[in-house]
C-alpha atoms as a PDB file:
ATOM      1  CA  UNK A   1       0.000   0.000   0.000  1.00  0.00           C
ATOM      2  CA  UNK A   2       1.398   3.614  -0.914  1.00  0.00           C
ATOM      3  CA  UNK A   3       1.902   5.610   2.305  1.00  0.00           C
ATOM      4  CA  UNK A   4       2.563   8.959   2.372  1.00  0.00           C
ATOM      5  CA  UNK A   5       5.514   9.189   4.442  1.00  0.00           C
ATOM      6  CA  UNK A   6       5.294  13.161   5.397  1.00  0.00           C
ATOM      7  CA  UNK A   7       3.434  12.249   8.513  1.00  0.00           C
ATOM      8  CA  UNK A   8       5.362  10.928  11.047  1.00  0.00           C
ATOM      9  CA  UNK A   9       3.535   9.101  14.092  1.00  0.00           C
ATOM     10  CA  UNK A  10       4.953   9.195  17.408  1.00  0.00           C
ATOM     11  CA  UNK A  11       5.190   6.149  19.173  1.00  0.00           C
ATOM     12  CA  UNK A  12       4.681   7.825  22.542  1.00  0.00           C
ATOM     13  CA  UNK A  13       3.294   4.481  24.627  1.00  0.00           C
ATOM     14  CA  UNK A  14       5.700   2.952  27.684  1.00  0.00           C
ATOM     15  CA  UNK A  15       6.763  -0.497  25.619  1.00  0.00           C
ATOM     16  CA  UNK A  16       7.481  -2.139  22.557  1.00  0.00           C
ATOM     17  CA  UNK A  17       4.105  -4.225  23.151  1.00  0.00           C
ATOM     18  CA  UNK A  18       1.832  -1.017  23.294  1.00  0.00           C
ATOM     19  CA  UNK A  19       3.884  -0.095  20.576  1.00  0.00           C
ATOM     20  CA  UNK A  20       3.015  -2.683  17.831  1.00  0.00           C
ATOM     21  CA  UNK A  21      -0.433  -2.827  19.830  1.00  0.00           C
ATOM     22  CA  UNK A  22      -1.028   1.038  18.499  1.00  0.00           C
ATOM     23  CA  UNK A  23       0.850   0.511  14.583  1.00  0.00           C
ATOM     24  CA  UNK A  24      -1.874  -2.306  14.569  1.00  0.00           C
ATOM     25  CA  UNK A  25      -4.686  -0.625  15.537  1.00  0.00           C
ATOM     26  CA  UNK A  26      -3.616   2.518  13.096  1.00  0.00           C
ATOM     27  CA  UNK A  27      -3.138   0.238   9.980  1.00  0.00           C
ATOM     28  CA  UNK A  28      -1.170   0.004   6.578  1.00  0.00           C
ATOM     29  CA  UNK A  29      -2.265   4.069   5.890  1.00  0.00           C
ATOM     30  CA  UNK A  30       1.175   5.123   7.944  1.00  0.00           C
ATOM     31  CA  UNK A  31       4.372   3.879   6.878  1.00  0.00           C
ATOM     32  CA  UNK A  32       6.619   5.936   9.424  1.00  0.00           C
ATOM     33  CA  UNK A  33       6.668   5.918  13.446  1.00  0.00           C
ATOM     34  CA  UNK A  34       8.881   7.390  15.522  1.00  0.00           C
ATOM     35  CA  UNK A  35      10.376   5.595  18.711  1.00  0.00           C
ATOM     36  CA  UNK A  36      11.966   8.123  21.165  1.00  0.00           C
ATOM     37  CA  UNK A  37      13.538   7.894  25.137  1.00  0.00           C
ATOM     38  CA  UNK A  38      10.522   7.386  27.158  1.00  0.00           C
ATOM     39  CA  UNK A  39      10.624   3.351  25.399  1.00  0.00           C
ATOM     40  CA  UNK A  40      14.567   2.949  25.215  1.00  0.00           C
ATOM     41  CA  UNK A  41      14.427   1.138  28.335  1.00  0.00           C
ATOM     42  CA  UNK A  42      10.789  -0.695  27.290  1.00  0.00           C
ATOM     43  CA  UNK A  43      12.102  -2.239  24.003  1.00  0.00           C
ATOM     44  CA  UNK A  44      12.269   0.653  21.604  1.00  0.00           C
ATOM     45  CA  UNK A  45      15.021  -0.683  19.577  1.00  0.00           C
ATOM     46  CA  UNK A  46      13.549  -4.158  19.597  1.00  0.00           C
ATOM     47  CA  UNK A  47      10.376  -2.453  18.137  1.00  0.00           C
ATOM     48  CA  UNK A  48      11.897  -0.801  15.384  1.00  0.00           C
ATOM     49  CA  UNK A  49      13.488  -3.650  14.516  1.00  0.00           C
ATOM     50  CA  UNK A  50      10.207  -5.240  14.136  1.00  0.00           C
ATOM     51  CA  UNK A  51       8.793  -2.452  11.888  1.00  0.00           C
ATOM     52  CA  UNK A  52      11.456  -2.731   9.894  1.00  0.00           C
ATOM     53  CA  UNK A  53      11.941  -5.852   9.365  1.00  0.00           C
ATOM     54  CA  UNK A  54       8.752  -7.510   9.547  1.00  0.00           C
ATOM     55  CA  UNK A  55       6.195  -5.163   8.176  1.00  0.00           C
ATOM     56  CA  UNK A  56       8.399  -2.417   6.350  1.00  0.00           C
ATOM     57  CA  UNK A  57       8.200   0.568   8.633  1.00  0.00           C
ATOM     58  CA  UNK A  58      10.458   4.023   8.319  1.00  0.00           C
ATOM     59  CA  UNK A  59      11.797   4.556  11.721  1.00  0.00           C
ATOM     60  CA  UNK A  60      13.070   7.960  13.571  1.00  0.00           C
ATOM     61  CA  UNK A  61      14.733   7.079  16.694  1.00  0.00           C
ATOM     62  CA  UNK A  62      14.515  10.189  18.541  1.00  0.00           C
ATOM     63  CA  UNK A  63      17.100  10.394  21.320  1.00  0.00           C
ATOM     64  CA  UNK A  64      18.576  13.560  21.066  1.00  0.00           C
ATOM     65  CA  UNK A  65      22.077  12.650  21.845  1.00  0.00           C
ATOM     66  CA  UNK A  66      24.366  14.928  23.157  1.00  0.00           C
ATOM     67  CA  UNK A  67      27.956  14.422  24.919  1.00  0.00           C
ATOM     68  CA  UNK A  68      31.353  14.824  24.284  1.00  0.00           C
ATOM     69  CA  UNK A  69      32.346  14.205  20.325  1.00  0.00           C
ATOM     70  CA  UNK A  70      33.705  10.784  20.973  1.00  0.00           C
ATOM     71  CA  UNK A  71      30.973   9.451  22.923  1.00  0.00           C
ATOM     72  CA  UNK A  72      28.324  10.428  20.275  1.00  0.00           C
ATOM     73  CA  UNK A  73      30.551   9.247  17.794  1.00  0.00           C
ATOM     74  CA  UNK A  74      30.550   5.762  19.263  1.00  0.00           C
ATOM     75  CA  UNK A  75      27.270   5.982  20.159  1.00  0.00           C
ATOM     76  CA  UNK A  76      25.766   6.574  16.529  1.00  0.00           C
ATOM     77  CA  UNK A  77      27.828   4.150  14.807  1.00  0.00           C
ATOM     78  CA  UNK A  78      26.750   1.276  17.297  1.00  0.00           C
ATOM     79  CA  UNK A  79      22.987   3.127  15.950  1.00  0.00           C
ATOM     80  CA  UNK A  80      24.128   2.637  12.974  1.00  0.00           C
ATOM     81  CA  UNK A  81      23.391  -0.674  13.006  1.00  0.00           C
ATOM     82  CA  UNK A  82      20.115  -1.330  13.117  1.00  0.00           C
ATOM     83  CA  UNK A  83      18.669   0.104   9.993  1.00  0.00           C
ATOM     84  CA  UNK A  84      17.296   2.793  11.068  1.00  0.00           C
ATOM     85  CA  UNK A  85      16.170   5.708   9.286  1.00  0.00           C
ATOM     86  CA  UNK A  86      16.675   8.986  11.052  1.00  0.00           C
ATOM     87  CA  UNK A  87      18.330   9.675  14.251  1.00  0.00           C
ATOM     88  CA  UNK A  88      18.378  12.875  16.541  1.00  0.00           C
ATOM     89  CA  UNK A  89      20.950  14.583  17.918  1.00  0.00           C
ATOM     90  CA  UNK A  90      21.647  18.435  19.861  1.00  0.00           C
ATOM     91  CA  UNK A  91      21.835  20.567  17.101  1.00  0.00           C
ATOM     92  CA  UNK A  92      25.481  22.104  18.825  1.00  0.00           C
ATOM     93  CA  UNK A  93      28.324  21.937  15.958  1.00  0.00           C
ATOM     94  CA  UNK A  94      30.533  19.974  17.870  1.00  0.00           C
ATOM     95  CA  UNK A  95      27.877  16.868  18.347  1.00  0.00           C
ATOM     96  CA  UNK A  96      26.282  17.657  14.648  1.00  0.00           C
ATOM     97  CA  UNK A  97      29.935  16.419  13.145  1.00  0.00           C
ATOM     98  CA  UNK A  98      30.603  13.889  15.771  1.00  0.00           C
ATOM     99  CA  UNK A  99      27.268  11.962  14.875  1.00  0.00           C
ATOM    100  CA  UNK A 100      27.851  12.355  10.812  1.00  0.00           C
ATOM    101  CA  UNK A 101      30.866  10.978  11.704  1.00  0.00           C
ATOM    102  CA  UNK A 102      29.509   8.284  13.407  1.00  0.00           C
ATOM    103  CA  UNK A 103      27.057   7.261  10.595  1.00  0.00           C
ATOM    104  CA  UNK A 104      29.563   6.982   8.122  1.00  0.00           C
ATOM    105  CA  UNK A 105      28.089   5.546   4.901  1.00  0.00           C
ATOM    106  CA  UNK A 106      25.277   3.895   6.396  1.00  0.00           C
ATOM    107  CA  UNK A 107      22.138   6.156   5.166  1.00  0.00           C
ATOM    108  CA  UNK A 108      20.788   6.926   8.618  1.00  0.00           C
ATOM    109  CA  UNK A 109      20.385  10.419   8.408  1.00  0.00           C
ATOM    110  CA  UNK A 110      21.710  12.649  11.112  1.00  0.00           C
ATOM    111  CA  UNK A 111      19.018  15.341  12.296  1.00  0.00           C
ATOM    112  CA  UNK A 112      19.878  17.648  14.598  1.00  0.00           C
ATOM    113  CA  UNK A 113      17.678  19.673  17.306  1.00  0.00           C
ATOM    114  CA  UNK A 114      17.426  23.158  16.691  1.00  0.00           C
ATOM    115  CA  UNK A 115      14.639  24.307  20.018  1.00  0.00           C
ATOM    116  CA  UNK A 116      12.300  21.988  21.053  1.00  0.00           C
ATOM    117  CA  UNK A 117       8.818  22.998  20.214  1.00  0.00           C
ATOM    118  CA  UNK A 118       7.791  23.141  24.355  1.00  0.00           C
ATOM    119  CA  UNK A 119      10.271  25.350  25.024  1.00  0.00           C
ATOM    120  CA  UNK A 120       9.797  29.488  24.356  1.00  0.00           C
ATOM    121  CA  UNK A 121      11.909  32.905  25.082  1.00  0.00           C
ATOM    122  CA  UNK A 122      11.204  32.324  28.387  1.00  0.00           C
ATOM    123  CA  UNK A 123      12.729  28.463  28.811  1.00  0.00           C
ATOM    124  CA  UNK A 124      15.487  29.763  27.165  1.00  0.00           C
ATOM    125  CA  UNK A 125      16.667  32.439  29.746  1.00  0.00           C
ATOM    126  CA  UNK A 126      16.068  30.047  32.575  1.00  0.00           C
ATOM    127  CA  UNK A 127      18.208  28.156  30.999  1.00  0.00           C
ATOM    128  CA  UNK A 128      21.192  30.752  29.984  1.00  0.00           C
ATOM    129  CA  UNK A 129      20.950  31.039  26.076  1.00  0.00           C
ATOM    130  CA  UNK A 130      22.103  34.077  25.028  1.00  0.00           C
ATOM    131  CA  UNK A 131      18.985  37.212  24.349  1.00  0.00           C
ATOM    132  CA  UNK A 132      17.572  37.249  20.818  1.00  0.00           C
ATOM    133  CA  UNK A 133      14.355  36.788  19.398  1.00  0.00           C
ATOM    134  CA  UNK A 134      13.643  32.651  19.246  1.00  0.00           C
ATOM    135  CA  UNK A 135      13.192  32.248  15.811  1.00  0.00           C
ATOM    136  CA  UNK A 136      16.106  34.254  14.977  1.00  0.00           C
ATOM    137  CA  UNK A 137      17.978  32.162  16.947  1.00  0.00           C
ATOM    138  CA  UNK A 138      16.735  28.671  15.801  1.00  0.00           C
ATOM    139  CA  UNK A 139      17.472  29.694  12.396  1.00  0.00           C
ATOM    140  CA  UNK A 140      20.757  30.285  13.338  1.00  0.00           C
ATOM    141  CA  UNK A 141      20.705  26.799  14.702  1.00  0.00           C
ATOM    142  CA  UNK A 142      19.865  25.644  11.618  1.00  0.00           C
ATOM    143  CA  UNK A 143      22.174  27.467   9.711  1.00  0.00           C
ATOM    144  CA  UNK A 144      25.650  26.119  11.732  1.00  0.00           C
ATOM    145  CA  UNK A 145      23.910  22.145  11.739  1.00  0.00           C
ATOM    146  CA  UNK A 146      23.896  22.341   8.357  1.00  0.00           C
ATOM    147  CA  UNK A 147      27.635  23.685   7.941  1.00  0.00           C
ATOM    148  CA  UNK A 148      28.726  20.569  10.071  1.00  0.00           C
ATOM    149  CA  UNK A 149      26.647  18.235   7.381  1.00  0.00           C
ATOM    150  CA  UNK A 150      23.367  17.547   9.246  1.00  0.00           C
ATOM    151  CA  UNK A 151      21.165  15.673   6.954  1.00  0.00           C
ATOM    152  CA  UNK A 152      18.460  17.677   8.265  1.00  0.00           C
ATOM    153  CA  UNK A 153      17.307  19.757  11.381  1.00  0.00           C
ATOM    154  CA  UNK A 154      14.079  19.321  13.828  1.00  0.00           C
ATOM    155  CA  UNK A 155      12.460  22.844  13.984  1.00  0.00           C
ATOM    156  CA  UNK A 156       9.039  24.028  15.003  1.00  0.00           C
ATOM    157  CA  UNK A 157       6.402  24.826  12.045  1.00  0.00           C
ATOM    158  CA  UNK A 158       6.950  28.609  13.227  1.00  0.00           C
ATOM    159  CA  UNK A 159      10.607  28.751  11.850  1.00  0.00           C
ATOM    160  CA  UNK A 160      10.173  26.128   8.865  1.00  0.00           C
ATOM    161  CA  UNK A 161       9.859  28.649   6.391  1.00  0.00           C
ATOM    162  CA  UNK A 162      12.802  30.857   7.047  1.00  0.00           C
ATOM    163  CA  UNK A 163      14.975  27.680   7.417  1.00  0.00           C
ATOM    164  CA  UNK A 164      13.814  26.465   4.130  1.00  0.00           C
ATOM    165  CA  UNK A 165      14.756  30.197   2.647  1.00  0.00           C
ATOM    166  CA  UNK A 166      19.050  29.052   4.007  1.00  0.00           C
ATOM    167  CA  UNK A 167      20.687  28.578   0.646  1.00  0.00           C
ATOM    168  CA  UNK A 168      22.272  25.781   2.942  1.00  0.00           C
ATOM    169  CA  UNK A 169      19.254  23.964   3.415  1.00  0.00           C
ATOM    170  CA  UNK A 170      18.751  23.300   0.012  1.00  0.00           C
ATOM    171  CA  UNK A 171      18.125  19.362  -0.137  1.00  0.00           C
ATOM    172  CA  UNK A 172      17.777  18.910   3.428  1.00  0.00           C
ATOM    173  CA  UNK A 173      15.174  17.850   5.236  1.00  0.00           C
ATOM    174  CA  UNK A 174      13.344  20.035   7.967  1.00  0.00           C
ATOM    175  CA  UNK A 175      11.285  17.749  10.452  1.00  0.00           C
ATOM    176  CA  UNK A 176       8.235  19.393  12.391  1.00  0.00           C
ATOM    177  CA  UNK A 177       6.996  18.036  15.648  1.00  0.00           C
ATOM    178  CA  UNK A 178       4.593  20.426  17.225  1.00  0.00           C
ATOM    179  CA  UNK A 179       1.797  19.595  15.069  1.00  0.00           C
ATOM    180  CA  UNK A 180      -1.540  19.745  16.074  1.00  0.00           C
ATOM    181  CA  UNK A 181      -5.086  19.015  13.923  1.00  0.00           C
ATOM    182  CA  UNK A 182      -7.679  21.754  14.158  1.00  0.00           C
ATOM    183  CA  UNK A 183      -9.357  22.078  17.421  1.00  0.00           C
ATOM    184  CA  UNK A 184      -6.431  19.953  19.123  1.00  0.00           C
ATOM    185  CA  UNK A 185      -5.381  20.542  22.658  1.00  0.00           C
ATOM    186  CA  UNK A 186      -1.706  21.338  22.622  1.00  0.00           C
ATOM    187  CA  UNK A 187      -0.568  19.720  25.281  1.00  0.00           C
ATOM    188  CA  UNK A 188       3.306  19.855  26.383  1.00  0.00           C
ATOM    189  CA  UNK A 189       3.389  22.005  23.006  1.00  0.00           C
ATOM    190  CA  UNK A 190       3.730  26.126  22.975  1.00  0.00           C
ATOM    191  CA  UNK A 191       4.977  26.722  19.263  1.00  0.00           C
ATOM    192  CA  UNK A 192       2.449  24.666  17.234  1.00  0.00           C
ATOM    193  CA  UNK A 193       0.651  24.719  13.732  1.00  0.00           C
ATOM    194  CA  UNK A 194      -1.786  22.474  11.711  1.00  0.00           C
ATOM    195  CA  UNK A 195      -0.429  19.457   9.476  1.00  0.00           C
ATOM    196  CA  UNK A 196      -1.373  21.465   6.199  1.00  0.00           C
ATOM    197  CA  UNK A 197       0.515  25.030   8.000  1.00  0.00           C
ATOM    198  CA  UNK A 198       3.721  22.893   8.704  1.00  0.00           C
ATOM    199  CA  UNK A 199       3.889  21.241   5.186  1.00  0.00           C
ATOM    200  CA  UNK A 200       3.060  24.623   3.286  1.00  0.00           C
ATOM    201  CA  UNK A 201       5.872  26.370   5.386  1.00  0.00           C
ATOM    202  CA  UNK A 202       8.395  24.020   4.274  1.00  0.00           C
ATOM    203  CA  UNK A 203       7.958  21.232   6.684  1.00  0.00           C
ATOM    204  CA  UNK A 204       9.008  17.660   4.484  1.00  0.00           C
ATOM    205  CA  UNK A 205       8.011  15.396   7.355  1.00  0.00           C
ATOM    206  CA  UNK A 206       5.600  16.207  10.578  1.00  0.00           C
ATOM    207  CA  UNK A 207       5.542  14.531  13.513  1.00  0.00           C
ATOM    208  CA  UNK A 208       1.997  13.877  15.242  1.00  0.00           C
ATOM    209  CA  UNK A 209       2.271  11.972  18.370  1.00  0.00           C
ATOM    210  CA  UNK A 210      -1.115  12.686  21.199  1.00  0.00           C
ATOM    211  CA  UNK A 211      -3.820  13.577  18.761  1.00  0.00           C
ATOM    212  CA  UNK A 212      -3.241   9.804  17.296  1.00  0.00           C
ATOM    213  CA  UNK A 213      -2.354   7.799  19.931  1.00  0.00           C
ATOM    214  CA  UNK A 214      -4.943   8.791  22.428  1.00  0.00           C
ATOM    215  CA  UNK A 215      -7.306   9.204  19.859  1.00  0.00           C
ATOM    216  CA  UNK A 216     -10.588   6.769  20.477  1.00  0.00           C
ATOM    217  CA  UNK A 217      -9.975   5.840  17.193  1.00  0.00           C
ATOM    218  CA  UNK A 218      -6.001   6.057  16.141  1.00  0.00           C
ATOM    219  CA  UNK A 219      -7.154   4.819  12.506  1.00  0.00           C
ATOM    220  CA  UNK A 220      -9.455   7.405  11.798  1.00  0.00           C
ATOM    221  CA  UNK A 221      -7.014  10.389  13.604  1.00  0.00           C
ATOM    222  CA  UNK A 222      -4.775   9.040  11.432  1.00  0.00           C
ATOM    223  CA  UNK A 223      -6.108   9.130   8.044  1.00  0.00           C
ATOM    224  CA  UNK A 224      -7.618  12.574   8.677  1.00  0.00           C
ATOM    225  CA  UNK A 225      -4.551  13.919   8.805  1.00  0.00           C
ATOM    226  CA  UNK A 226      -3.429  11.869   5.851  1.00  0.00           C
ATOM    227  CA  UNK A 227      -6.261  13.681   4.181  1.00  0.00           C
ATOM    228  CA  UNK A 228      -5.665  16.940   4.937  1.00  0.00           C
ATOM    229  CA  UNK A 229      -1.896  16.616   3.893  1.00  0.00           C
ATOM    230  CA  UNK A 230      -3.360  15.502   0.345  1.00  0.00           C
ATOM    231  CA  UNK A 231      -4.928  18.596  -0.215  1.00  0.00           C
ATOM    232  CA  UNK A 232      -1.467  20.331   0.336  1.00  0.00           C
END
Protein backbone atom coordinates (compact mmCIF):
# COMPACT_ATOMS: atom_id res chain seq x y z
CA UNK A 1 0.00 0.00 0.00
CA UNK A 2 1.40 3.61 -0.91
CA UNK A 3 1.90 5.61 2.31
CA UNK A 4 2.56 8.96 2.37
CA UNK A 5 5.51 9.19 4.44
CA UNK A 6 5.29 13.16 5.40
CA UNK A 7 3.43 12.25 8.51
CA UNK A 8 5.36 10.93 11.05
CA UNK A 9 3.54 9.10 14.09
CA UNK A 10 4.95 9.19 17.41
CA UNK A 11 5.19 6.15 19.17
CA UNK A 12 4.68 7.82 22.54
CA UNK A 13 3.29 4.48 24.63
CA UNK A 14 5.70 2.95 27.68
CA UNK A 15 6.76 -0.50 25.62
CA UNK A 16 7.48 -2.14 22.56
CA UNK A 17 4.11 -4.22 23.15
CA UNK A 18 1.83 -1.02 23.29
CA UNK A 19 3.88 -0.10 20.58
CA UNK A 20 3.01 -2.68 17.83
CA UNK A 21 -0.43 -2.83 19.83
CA UNK A 22 -1.03 1.04 18.50
CA UNK A 23 0.85 0.51 14.58
CA UNK A 24 -1.87 -2.31 14.57
CA UNK A 25 -4.69 -0.62 15.54
CA UNK A 26 -3.62 2.52 13.10
CA UNK A 27 -3.14 0.24 9.98
CA UNK A 28 -1.17 0.00 6.58
CA UNK A 29 -2.27 4.07 5.89
CA UNK A 30 1.18 5.12 7.94
CA UNK A 31 4.37 3.88 6.88
CA UNK A 32 6.62 5.94 9.42
CA UNK A 33 6.67 5.92 13.45
CA UNK A 34 8.88 7.39 15.52
CA UNK A 35 10.38 5.60 18.71
CA UNK A 36 11.97 8.12 21.16
CA UNK A 37 13.54 7.89 25.14
CA UNK A 38 10.52 7.39 27.16
CA UNK A 39 10.62 3.35 25.40
CA UNK A 40 14.57 2.95 25.21
CA UNK A 41 14.43 1.14 28.33
CA UNK A 42 10.79 -0.69 27.29
CA UNK A 43 12.10 -2.24 24.00
CA UNK A 44 12.27 0.65 21.60
CA UNK A 45 15.02 -0.68 19.58
CA UNK A 46 13.55 -4.16 19.60
CA UNK A 47 10.38 -2.45 18.14
CA UNK A 48 11.90 -0.80 15.38
CA UNK A 49 13.49 -3.65 14.52
CA UNK A 50 10.21 -5.24 14.14
CA UNK A 51 8.79 -2.45 11.89
CA UNK A 52 11.46 -2.73 9.89
CA UNK A 53 11.94 -5.85 9.36
CA UNK A 54 8.75 -7.51 9.55
CA UNK A 55 6.19 -5.16 8.18
CA UNK A 56 8.40 -2.42 6.35
CA UNK A 57 8.20 0.57 8.63
CA UNK A 58 10.46 4.02 8.32
CA UNK A 59 11.80 4.56 11.72
CA UNK A 60 13.07 7.96 13.57
CA UNK A 61 14.73 7.08 16.69
CA UNK A 62 14.52 10.19 18.54
CA UNK A 63 17.10 10.39 21.32
CA UNK A 64 18.58 13.56 21.07
CA UNK A 65 22.08 12.65 21.85
CA UNK A 66 24.37 14.93 23.16
CA UNK A 67 27.96 14.42 24.92
CA UNK A 68 31.35 14.82 24.28
CA UNK A 69 32.35 14.20 20.32
CA UNK A 70 33.70 10.78 20.97
CA UNK A 71 30.97 9.45 22.92
CA UNK A 72 28.32 10.43 20.28
CA UNK A 73 30.55 9.25 17.79
CA UNK A 74 30.55 5.76 19.26
CA UNK A 75 27.27 5.98 20.16
CA UNK A 76 25.77 6.57 16.53
CA UNK A 77 27.83 4.15 14.81
CA UNK A 78 26.75 1.28 17.30
CA UNK A 79 22.99 3.13 15.95
CA UNK A 80 24.13 2.64 12.97
CA UNK A 81 23.39 -0.67 13.01
CA UNK A 82 20.12 -1.33 13.12
CA UNK A 83 18.67 0.10 9.99
CA UNK A 84 17.30 2.79 11.07
CA UNK A 85 16.17 5.71 9.29
CA UNK A 86 16.68 8.99 11.05
CA UNK A 87 18.33 9.68 14.25
CA UNK A 88 18.38 12.88 16.54
CA UNK A 89 20.95 14.58 17.92
CA UNK A 90 21.65 18.43 19.86
CA UNK A 91 21.84 20.57 17.10
CA UNK A 92 25.48 22.10 18.82
CA UNK A 93 28.32 21.94 15.96
CA UNK A 94 30.53 19.97 17.87
CA UNK A 95 27.88 16.87 18.35
CA UNK A 96 26.28 17.66 14.65
CA UNK A 97 29.94 16.42 13.14
CA UNK A 98 30.60 13.89 15.77
CA UNK A 99 27.27 11.96 14.88
CA UNK A 100 27.85 12.36 10.81
CA UNK A 101 30.87 10.98 11.70
CA UNK A 102 29.51 8.28 13.41
CA UNK A 103 27.06 7.26 10.60
CA UNK A 104 29.56 6.98 8.12
CA UNK A 105 28.09 5.55 4.90
CA UNK A 106 25.28 3.90 6.40
CA UNK A 107 22.14 6.16 5.17
CA UNK A 108 20.79 6.93 8.62
CA UNK A 109 20.38 10.42 8.41
CA UNK A 110 21.71 12.65 11.11
CA UNK A 111 19.02 15.34 12.30
CA UNK A 112 19.88 17.65 14.60
CA UNK A 113 17.68 19.67 17.31
CA UNK A 114 17.43 23.16 16.69
CA UNK A 115 14.64 24.31 20.02
CA UNK A 116 12.30 21.99 21.05
CA UNK A 117 8.82 23.00 20.21
CA UNK A 118 7.79 23.14 24.36
CA UNK A 119 10.27 25.35 25.02
CA UNK A 120 9.80 29.49 24.36
CA UNK A 121 11.91 32.91 25.08
CA UNK A 122 11.20 32.32 28.39
CA UNK A 123 12.73 28.46 28.81
CA UNK A 124 15.49 29.76 27.17
CA UNK A 125 16.67 32.44 29.75
CA UNK A 126 16.07 30.05 32.57
CA UNK A 127 18.21 28.16 31.00
CA UNK A 128 21.19 30.75 29.98
CA UNK A 129 20.95 31.04 26.08
CA UNK A 130 22.10 34.08 25.03
CA UNK A 131 18.98 37.21 24.35
CA UNK A 132 17.57 37.25 20.82
CA UNK A 133 14.35 36.79 19.40
CA UNK A 134 13.64 32.65 19.25
CA UNK A 135 13.19 32.25 15.81
CA UNK A 136 16.11 34.25 14.98
CA UNK A 137 17.98 32.16 16.95
CA UNK A 138 16.74 28.67 15.80
CA UNK A 139 17.47 29.69 12.40
CA UNK A 140 20.76 30.28 13.34
CA UNK A 141 20.70 26.80 14.70
CA UNK A 142 19.87 25.64 11.62
CA UNK A 143 22.17 27.47 9.71
CA UNK A 144 25.65 26.12 11.73
CA UNK A 145 23.91 22.15 11.74
CA UNK A 146 23.90 22.34 8.36
CA UNK A 147 27.64 23.68 7.94
CA UNK A 148 28.73 20.57 10.07
CA UNK A 149 26.65 18.23 7.38
CA UNK A 150 23.37 17.55 9.25
CA UNK A 151 21.17 15.67 6.95
CA UNK A 152 18.46 17.68 8.26
CA UNK A 153 17.31 19.76 11.38
CA UNK A 154 14.08 19.32 13.83
CA UNK A 155 12.46 22.84 13.98
CA UNK A 156 9.04 24.03 15.00
CA UNK A 157 6.40 24.83 12.05
CA UNK A 158 6.95 28.61 13.23
CA UNK A 159 10.61 28.75 11.85
CA UNK A 160 10.17 26.13 8.87
CA UNK A 161 9.86 28.65 6.39
CA UNK A 162 12.80 30.86 7.05
CA UNK A 163 14.97 27.68 7.42
CA UNK A 164 13.81 26.47 4.13
CA UNK A 165 14.76 30.20 2.65
CA UNK A 166 19.05 29.05 4.01
CA UNK A 167 20.69 28.58 0.65
CA UNK A 168 22.27 25.78 2.94
CA UNK A 169 19.25 23.96 3.41
CA UNK A 170 18.75 23.30 0.01
CA UNK A 171 18.13 19.36 -0.14
CA UNK A 172 17.78 18.91 3.43
CA UNK A 173 15.17 17.85 5.24
CA UNK A 174 13.34 20.04 7.97
CA UNK A 175 11.29 17.75 10.45
CA UNK A 176 8.23 19.39 12.39
CA UNK A 177 7.00 18.04 15.65
CA UNK A 178 4.59 20.43 17.22
CA UNK A 179 1.80 19.60 15.07
CA UNK A 180 -1.54 19.75 16.07
CA UNK A 181 -5.09 19.02 13.92
CA UNK A 182 -7.68 21.75 14.16
CA UNK A 183 -9.36 22.08 17.42
CA UNK A 184 -6.43 19.95 19.12
CA UNK A 185 -5.38 20.54 22.66
CA UNK A 186 -1.71 21.34 22.62
CA UNK A 187 -0.57 19.72 25.28
CA UNK A 188 3.31 19.85 26.38
CA UNK A 189 3.39 22.01 23.01
CA UNK A 190 3.73 26.13 22.98
CA UNK A 191 4.98 26.72 19.26
CA UNK A 192 2.45 24.67 17.23
CA UNK A 193 0.65 24.72 13.73
CA UNK A 194 -1.79 22.47 11.71
CA UNK A 195 -0.43 19.46 9.48
CA UNK A 196 -1.37 21.47 6.20
CA UNK A 197 0.51 25.03 8.00
CA UNK A 198 3.72 22.89 8.70
CA UNK A 199 3.89 21.24 5.19
CA UNK A 200 3.06 24.62 3.29
CA UNK A 201 5.87 26.37 5.39
CA UNK A 202 8.39 24.02 4.27
CA UNK A 203 7.96 21.23 6.68
CA UNK A 204 9.01 17.66 4.48
CA UNK A 205 8.01 15.40 7.35
CA UNK A 206 5.60 16.21 10.58
CA UNK A 207 5.54 14.53 13.51
CA UNK A 208 2.00 13.88 15.24
CA UNK A 209 2.27 11.97 18.37
CA UNK A 210 -1.11 12.69 21.20
CA UNK A 211 -3.82 13.58 18.76
CA UNK A 212 -3.24 9.80 17.30
CA UNK A 213 -2.35 7.80 19.93
CA UNK A 214 -4.94 8.79 22.43
CA UNK A 215 -7.31 9.20 19.86
CA UNK A 216 -10.59 6.77 20.48
CA UNK A 217 -9.98 5.84 17.19
CA UNK A 218 -6.00 6.06 16.14
CA UNK A 219 -7.15 4.82 12.51
CA UNK A 220 -9.46 7.40 11.80
CA UNK A 221 -7.01 10.39 13.60
CA UNK A 222 -4.77 9.04 11.43
CA UNK A 223 -6.11 9.13 8.04
CA UNK A 224 -7.62 12.57 8.68
CA UNK A 225 -4.55 13.92 8.80
CA UNK A 226 -3.43 11.87 5.85
CA UNK A 227 -6.26 13.68 4.18
CA UNK A 228 -5.66 16.94 4.94
CA UNK A 229 -1.90 16.62 3.89
CA UNK A 230 -3.36 15.50 0.35
CA UNK A 231 -4.93 18.60 -0.22
CA UNK A 232 -1.47 20.33 0.34
Amino acid sequence: MQTDDRLIVALDVPDAVQGLALVDRIGPSVGFYKIGLGMLTGGGLALANELKDEQGKKIFLDMKLFDIGATVEAAVRGLSRFDLDFLTVQGDPHVVRAAKAGAGASGMKILAVTFLTSLDRADLDAGLIRPGDMTDLTVERAGRAFAEGADGVIASPHEARLIRALPSARGRLIVTPGVRPAGSAPGDQKRIATPAEAIEAGADHIVVGRPIWAAPDPRGAAEAILAELAKV
